[in-house]
Protein backbone atom coordinates (compact mmCIF):
# COMPACT_ATOMS: atom_id res chain seq x y z
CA UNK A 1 60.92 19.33 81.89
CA UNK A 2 60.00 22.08 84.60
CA UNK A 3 61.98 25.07 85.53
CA UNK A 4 63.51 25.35 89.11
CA UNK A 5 60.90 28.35 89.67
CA UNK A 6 58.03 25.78 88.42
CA UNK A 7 58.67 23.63 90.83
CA UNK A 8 58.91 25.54 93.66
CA UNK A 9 56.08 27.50 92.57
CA UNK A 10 53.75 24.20 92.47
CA UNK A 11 55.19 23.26 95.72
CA UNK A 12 54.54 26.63 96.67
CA UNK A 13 51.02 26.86 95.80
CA UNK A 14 50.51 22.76 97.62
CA UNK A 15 51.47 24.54 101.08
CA UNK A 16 49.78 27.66 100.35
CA UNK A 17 46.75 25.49 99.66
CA UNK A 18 46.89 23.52 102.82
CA UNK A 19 47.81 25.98 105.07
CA UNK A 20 44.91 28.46 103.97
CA UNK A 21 42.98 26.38 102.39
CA UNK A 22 40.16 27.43 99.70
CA UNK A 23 41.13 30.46 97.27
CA UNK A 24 38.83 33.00 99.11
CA UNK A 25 41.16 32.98 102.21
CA UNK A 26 43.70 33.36 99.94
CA UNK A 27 42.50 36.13 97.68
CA UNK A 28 42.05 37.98 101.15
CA UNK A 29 45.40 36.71 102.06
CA UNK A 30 47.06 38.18 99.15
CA UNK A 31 45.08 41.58 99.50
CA UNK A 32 46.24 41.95 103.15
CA UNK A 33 49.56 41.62 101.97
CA UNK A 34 49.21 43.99 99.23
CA UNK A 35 47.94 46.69 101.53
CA UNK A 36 50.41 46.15 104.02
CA UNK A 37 53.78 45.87 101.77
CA UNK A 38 51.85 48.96 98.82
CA UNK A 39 52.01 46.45 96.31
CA UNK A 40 49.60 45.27 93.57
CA UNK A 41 47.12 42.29 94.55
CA UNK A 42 47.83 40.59 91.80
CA UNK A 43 51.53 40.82 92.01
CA UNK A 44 51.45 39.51 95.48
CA UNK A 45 49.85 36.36 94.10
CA UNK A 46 52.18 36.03 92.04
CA UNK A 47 55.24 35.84 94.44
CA UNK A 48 53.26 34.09 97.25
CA UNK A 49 53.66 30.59 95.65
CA UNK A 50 57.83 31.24 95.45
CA UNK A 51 57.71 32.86 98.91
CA UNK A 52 55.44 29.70 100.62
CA UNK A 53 58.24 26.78 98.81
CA UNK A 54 60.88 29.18 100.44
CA UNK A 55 59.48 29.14 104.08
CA UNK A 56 58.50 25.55 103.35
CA UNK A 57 62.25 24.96 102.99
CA UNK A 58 63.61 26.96 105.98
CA UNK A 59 60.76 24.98 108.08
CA UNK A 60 62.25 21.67 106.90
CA UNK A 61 65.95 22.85 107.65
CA UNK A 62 64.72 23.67 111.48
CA UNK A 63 62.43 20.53 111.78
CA UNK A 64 64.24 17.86 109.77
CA UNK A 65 62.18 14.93 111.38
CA UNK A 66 58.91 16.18 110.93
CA UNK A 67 56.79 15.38 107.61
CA UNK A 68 54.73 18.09 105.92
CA UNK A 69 52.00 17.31 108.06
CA UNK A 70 53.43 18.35 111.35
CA UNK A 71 54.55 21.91 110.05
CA UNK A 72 51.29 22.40 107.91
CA UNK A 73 49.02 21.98 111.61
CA UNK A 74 51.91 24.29 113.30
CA UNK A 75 51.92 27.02 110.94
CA UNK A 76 47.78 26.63 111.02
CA UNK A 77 47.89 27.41 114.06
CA UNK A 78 50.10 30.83 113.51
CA UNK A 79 47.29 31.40 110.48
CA UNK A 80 43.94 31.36 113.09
């Protein structure tokens, strides 16, 4: 049986994947982050999967009507 933190994590790392889509955008994703917060790249990635299921959730709160679709193309937009 998964974990809480598994779960989110893999929902996490769905809406990380579609809203940035391939792993290069979000290697340079993670290292923008990294530089900006002086943290360690790989310790970024690490959180980013807990921190995406969290803003996934707060979305969902604010939009209850809307399916995963509609926030993924709104928060692409943000992402551009």
């Amino acid at each position: 049986m998964k974990s809480l933190k598994q779960a989110q994590g893999g929902q996490g790392q769905n809406f990380l994947d579609n809203l940035i889509g391939e792993s290069a955008a979000t290697e340079g994703f993670a290292a923008t982050l990294a530089e900006k917060l002086g943290l360690d790249q790989d310790t970024v990635k690490q959180f980013m999967p807990s921190v995406a299921a969290m803003a996934q959730s707060g979305l969902q709160k604010q939009m209850p009507d809307a399916d995963g679709n509609a926030m993924n193309d709104i928060l692409g937009k943000f992402m551009r």
